[in-house]
PDB file of N, CA and C in Angstrom:
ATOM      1  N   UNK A   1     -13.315  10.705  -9.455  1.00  0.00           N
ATOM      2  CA  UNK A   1     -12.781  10.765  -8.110  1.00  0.00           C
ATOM      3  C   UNK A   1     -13.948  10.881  -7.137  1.00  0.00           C
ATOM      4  N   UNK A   2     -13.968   9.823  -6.232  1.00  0.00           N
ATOM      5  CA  UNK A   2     -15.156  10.254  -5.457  1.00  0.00           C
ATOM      6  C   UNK A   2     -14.874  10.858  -3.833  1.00  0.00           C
ATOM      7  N   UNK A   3     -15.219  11.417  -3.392  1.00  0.00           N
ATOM      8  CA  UNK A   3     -15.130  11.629  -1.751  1.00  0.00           C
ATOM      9  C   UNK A   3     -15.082  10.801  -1.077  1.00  0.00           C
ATOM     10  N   UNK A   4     -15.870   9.404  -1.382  1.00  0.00           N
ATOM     11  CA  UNK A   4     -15.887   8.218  -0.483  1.00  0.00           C
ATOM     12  C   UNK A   4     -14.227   7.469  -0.379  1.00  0.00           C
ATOM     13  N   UNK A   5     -13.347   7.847  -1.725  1.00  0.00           N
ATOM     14  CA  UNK A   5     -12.434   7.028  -1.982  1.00  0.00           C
ATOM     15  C   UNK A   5     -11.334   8.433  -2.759  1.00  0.00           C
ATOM     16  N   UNK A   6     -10.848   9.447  -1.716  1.00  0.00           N
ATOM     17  CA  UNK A   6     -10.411  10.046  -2.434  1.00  0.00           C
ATOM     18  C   UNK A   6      -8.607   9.617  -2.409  1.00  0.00           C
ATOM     19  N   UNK A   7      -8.100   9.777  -3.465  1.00  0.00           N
ATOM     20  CA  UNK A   7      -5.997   9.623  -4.068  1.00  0.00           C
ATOM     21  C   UNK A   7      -5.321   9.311  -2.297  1.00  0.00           C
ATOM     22  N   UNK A   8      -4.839   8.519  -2.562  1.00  0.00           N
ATOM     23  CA  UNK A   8      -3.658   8.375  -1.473  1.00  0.00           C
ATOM     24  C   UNK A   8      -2.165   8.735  -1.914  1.00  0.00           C
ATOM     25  N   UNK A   9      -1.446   9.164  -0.630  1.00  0.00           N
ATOM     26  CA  UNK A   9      -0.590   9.817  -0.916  1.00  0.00           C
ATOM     27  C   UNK A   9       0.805   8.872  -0.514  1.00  0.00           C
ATOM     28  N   UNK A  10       1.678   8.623  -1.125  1.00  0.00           N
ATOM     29  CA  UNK A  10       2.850   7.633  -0.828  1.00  0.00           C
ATOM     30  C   UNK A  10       2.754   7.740   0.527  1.00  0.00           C
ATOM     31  N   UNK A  11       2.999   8.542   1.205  1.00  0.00           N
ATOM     32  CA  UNK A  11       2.953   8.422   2.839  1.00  0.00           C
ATOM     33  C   UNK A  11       1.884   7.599   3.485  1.00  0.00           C
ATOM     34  N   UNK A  12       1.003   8.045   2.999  1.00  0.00           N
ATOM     35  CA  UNK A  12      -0.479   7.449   3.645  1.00  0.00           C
ATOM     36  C   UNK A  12      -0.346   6.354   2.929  1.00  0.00           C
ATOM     37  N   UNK A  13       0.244   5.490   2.101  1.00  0.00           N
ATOM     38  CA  UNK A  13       0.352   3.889   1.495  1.00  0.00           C
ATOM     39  C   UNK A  13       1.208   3.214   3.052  1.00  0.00           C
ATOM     40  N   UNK A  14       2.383   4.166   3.244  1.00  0.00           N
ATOM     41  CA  UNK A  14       2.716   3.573   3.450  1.00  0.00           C
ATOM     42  C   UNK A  14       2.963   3.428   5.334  1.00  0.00           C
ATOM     43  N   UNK A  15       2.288   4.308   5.865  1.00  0.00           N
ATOM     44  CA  UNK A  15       1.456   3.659   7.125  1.00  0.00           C
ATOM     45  C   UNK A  15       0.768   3.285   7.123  1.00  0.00           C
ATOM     46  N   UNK A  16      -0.002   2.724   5.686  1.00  0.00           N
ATOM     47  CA  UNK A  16      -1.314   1.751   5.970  1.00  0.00           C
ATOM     48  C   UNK A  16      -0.194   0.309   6.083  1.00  0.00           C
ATOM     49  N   UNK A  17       1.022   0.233   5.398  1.00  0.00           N
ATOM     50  CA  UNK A  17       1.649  -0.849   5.136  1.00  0.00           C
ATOM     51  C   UNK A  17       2.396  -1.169   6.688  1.00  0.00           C
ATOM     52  N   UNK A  18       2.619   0.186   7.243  1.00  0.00           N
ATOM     53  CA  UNK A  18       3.697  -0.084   8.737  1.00  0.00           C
ATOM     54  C   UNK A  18       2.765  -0.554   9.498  1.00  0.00           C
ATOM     55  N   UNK A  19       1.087  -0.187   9.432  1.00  0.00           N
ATOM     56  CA  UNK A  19       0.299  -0.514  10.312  1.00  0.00           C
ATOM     57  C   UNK A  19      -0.219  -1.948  10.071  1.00  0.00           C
ATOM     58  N   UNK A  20      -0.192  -2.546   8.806  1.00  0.00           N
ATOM     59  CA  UNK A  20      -0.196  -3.909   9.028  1.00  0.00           C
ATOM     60  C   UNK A  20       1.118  -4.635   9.233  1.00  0.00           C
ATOM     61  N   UNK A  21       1.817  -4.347   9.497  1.00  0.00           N
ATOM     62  CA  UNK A  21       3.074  -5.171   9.722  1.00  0.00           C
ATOM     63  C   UNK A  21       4.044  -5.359   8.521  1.00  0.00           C
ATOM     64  N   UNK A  22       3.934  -4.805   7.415  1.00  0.00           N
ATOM     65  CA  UNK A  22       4.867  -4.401   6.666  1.00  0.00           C
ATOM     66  C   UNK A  22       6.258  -4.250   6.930  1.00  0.00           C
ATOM     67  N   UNK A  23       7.651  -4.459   6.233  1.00  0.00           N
ATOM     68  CA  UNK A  23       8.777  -3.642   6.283  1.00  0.00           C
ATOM     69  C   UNK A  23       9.008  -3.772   5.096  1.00  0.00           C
ATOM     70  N   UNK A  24       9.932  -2.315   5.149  1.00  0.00           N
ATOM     71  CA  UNK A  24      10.485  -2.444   3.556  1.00  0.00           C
ATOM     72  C   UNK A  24      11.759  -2.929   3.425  1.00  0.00           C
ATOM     73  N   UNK A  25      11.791  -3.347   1.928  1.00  0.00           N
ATOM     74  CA  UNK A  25      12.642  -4.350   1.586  1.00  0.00           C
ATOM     75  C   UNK A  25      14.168  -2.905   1.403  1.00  0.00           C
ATOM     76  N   UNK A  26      15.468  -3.401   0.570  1.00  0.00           N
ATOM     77  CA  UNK A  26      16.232  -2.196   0.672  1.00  0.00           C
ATOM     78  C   UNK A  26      15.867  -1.523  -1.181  1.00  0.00           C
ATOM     79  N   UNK A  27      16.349  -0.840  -1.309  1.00  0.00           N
ATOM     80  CA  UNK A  27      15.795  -0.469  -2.734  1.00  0.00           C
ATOM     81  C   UNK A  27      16.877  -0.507  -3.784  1.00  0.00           C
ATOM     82  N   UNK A  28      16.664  -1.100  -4.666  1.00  0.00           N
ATOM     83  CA  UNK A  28      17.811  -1.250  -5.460  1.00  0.00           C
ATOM     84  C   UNK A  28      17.895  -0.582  -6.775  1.00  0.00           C
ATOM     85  N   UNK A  29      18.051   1.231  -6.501  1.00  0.00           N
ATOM     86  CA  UNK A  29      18.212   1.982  -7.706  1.00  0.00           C
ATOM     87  C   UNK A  29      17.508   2.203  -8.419  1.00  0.00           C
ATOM     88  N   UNK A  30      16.158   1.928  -7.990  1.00  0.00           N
ATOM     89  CA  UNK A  30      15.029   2.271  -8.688  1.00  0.00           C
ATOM     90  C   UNK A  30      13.918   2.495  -7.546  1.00  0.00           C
ATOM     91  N   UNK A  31      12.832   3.581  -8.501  1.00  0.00           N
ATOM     92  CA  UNK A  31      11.927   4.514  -7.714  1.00  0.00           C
ATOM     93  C   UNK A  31      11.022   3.454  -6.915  1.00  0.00           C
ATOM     94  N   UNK A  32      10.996   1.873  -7.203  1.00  0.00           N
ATOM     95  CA  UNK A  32       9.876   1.163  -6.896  1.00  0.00           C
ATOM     96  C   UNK A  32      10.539   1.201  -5.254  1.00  0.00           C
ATOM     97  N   UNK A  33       9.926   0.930  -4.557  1.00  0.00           N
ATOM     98  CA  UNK A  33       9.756   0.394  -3.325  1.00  0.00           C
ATOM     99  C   UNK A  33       8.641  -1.241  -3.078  1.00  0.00           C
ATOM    100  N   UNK A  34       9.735  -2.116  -2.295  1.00  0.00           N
ATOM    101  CA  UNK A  34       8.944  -3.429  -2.016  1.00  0.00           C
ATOM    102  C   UNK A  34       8.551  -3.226  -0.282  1.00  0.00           C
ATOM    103  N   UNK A  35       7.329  -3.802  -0.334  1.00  0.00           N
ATOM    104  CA  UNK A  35       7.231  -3.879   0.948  1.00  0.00           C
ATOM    105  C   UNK A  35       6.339  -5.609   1.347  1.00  0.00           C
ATOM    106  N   UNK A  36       7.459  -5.838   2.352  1.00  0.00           N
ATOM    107  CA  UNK A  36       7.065  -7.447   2.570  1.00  0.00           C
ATOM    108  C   UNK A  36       7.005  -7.808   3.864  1.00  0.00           C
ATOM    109  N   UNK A  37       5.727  -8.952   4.106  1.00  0.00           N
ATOM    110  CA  UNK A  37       5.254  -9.803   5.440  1.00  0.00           C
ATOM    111  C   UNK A  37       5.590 -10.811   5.224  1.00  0.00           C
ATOM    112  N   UNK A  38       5.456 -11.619   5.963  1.00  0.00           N
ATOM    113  CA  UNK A  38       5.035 -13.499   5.920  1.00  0.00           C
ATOM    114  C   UNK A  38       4.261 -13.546   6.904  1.00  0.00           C
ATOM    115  N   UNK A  39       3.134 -14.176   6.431  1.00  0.00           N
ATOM    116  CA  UNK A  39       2.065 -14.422   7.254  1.00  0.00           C
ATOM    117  C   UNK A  39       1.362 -15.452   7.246  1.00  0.00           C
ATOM    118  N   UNK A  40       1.261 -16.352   8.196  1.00  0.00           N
ATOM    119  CA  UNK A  40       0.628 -18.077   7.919  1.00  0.00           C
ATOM    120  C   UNK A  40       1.368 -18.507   6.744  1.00  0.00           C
ATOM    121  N   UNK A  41       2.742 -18.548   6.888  1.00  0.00           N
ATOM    122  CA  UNK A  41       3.578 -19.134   5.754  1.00  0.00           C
ATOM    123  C   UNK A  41       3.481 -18.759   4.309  1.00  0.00           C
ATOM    124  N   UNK A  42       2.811 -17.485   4.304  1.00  0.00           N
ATOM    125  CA  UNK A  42       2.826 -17.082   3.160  1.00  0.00           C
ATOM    126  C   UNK A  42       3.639 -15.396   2.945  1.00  0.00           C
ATOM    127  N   UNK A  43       3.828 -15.589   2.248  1.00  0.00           N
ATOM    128  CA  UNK A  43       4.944 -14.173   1.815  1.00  0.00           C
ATOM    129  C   UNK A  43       3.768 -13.333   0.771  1.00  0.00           C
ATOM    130  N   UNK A  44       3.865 -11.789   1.363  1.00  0.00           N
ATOM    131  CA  UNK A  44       3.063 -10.682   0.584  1.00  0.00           C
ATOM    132  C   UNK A  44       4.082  -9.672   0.345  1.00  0.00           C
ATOM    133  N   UNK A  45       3.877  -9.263  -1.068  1.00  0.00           N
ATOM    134  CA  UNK A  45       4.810  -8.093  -1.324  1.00  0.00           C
ATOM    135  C   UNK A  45       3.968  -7.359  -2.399  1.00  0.00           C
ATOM    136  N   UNK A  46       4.252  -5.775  -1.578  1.00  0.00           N
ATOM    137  CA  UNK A  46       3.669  -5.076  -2.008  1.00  0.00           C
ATOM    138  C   UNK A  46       4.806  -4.303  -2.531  1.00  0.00           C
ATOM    139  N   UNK A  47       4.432  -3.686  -3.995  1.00  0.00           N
ATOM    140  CA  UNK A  47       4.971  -2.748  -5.117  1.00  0.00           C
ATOM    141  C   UNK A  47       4.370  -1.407  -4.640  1.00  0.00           C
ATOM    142  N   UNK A  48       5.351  -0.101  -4.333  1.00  0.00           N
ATOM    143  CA  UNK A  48       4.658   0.937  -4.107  1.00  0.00           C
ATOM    144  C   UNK A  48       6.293   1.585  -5.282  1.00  0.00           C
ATOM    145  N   UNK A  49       5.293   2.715  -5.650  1.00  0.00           N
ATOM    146  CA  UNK A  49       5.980   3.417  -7.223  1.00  0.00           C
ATOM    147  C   UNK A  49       5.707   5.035  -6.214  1.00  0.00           C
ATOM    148  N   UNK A  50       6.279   5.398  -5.787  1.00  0.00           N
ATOM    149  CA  UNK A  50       6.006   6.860  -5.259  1.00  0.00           C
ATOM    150  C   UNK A  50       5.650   7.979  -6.419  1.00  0.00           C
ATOM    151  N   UNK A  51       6.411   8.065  -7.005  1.00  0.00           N
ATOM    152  CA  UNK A  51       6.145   9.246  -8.097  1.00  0.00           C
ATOM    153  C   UNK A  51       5.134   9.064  -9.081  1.00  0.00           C
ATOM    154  N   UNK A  52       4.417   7.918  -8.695  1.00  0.00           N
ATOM    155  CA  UNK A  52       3.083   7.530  -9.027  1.00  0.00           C
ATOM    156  C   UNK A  52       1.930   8.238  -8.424  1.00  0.00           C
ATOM    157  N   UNK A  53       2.667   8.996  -7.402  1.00  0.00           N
ATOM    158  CA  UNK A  53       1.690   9.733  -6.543  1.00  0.00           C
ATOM    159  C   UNK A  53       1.171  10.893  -6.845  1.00  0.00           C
ATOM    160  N   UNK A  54      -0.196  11.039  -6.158  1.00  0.00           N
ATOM    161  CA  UNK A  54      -0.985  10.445  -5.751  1.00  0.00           C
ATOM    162  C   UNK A  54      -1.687   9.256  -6.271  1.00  0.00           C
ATOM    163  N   UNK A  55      -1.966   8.415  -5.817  1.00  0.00           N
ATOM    164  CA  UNK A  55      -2.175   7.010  -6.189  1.00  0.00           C
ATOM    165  C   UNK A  55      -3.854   6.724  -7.050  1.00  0.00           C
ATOM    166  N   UNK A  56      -3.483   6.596  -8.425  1.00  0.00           N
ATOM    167  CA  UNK A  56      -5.246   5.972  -8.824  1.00  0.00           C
ATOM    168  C   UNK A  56      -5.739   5.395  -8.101  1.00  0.00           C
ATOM    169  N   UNK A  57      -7.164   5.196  -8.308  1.00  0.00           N
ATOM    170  CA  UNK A  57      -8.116   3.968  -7.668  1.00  0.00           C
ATOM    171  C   UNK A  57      -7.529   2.417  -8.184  1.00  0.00           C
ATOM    172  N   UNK A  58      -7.237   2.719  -9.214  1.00  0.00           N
ATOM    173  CA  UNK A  58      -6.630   1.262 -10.009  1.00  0.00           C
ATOM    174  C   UNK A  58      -5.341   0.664  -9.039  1.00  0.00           C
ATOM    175  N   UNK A  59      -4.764   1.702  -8.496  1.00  0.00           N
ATOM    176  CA  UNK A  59      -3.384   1.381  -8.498  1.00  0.00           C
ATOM    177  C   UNK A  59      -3.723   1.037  -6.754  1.00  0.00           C
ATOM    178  N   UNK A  60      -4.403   2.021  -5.904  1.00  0.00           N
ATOM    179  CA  UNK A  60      -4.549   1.696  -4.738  1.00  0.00           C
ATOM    180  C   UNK A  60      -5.268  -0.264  -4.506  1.00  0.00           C
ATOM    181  N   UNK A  61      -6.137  -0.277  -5.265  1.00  0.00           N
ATOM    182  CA  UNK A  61      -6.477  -1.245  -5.745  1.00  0.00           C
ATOM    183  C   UNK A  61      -5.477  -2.760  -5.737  1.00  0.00           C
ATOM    184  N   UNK A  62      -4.790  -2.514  -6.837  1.00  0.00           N
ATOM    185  CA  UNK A  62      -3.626  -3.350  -6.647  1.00  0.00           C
ATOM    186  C   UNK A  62      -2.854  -3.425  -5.535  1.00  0.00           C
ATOM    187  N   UNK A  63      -2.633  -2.487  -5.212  1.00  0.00           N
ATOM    188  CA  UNK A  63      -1.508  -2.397  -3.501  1.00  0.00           C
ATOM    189  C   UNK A  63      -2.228  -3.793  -2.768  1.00  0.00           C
ATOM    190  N   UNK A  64      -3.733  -2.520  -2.510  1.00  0.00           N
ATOM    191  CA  UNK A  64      -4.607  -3.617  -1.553  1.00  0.00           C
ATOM    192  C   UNK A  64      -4.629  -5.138  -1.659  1.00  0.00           C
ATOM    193  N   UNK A  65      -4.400  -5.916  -2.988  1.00  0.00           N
ATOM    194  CA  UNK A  65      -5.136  -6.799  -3.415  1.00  0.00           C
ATOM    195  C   UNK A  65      -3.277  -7.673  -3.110  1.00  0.00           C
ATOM    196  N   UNK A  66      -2.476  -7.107  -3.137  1.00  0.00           N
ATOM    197  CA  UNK A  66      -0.530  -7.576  -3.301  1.00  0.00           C
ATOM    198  C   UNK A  66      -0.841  -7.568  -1.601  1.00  0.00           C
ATOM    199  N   UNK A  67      -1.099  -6.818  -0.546  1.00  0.00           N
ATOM    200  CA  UNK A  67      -0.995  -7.148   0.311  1.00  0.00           C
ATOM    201  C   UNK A  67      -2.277  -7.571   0.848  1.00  0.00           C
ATOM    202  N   UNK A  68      -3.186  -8.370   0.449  1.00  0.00           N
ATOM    203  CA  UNK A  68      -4.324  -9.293   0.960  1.00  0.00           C
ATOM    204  C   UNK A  68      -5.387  -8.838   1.766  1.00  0.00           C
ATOM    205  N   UNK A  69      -5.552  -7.600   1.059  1.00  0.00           N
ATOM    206  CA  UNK A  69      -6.598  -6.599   1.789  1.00  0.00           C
ATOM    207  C   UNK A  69      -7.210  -6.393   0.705  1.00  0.00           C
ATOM    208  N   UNK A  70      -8.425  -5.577   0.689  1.00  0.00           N
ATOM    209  CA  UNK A  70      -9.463  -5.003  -0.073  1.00  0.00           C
ATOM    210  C   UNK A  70      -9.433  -3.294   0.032  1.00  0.00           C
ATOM    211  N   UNK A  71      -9.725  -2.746  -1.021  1.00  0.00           N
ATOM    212  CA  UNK A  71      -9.202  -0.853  -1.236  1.00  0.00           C
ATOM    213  C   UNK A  71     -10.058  -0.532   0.339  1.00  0.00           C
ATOM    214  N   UNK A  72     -11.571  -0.826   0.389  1.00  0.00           N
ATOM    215  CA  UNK A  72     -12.319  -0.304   1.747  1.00  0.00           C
ATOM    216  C   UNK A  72     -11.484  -0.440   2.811  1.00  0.00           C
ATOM    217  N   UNK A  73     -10.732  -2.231   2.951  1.00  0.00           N
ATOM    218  CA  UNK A  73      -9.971  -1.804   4.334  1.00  0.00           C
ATOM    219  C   UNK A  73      -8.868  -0.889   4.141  1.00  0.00           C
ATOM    220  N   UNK A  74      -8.060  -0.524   3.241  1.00  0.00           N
ATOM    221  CA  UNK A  74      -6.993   0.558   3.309  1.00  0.00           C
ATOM    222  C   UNK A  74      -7.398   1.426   3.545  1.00  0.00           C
ATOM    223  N   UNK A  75      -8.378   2.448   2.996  1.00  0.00           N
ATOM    224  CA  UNK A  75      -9.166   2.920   3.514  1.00  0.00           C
ATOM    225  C   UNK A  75      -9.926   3.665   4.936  1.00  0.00           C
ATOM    226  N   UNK A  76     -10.138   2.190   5.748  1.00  0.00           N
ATOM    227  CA  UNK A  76     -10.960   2.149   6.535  1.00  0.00           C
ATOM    228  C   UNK A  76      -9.699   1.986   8.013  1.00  0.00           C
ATOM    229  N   UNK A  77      -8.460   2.050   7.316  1.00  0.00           N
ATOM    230  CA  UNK A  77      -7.185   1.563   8.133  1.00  0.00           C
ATOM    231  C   UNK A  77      -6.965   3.296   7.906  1.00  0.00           C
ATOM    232  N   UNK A  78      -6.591   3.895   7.121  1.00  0.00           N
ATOM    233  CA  UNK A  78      -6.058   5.118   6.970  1.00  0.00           C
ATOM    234  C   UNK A  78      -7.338   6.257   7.588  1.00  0.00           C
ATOM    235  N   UNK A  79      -8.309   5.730   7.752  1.00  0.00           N
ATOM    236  CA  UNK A  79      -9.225   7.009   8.725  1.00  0.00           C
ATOM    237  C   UNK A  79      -8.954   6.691  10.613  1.00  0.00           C
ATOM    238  N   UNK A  80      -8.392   5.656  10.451  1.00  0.00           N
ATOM    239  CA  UNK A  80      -8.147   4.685  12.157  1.00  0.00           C
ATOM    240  C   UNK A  80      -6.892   5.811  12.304  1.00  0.00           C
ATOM    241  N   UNK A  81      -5.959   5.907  11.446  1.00  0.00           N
ATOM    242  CA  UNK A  81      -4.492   6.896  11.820  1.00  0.00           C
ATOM    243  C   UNK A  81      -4.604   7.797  11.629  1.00  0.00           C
TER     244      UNK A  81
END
């Protein structure tokens, strides 16, 4: 765990997601949560697992990479809020 990159917390996923323009999808009976854009004709959906929380590096990772960002900008978005 480093200081530079320390666990995110479902909340903090998911104003990094409201702050890019995210909404969530409705949830259908399970813990996952979708969260989806379209952007330049392309559709991003991001998988957020709450009780996954606090979030690995692996897993923040993936978020970042489902919604077309890199872990630094989530990151670098969640010290901006």
């Amino acid at each position: 765990m480093s200081g530079e990159f320390p666990p995110l917390t479902c909340k903090e996923i998911k104003l990094i997601l409201t702050y890019l323009n995210f909404t969530p999808r409705p949830r259908k009976g399970t813990s996952y949560e979708q969260w989806v854009k379209e952007e330049n004709g392309r559709l991003y959906k991001v998988t957020v697992d709450c009780p996954k929380a606090p979030f690995s590096q692996t897993l923040i990772k993936s978020m970042a990479e489902q919604a077309g960002k890199t872990k630094k900008d989530f990151y670098a978005i969640i010290k901006k809020l």
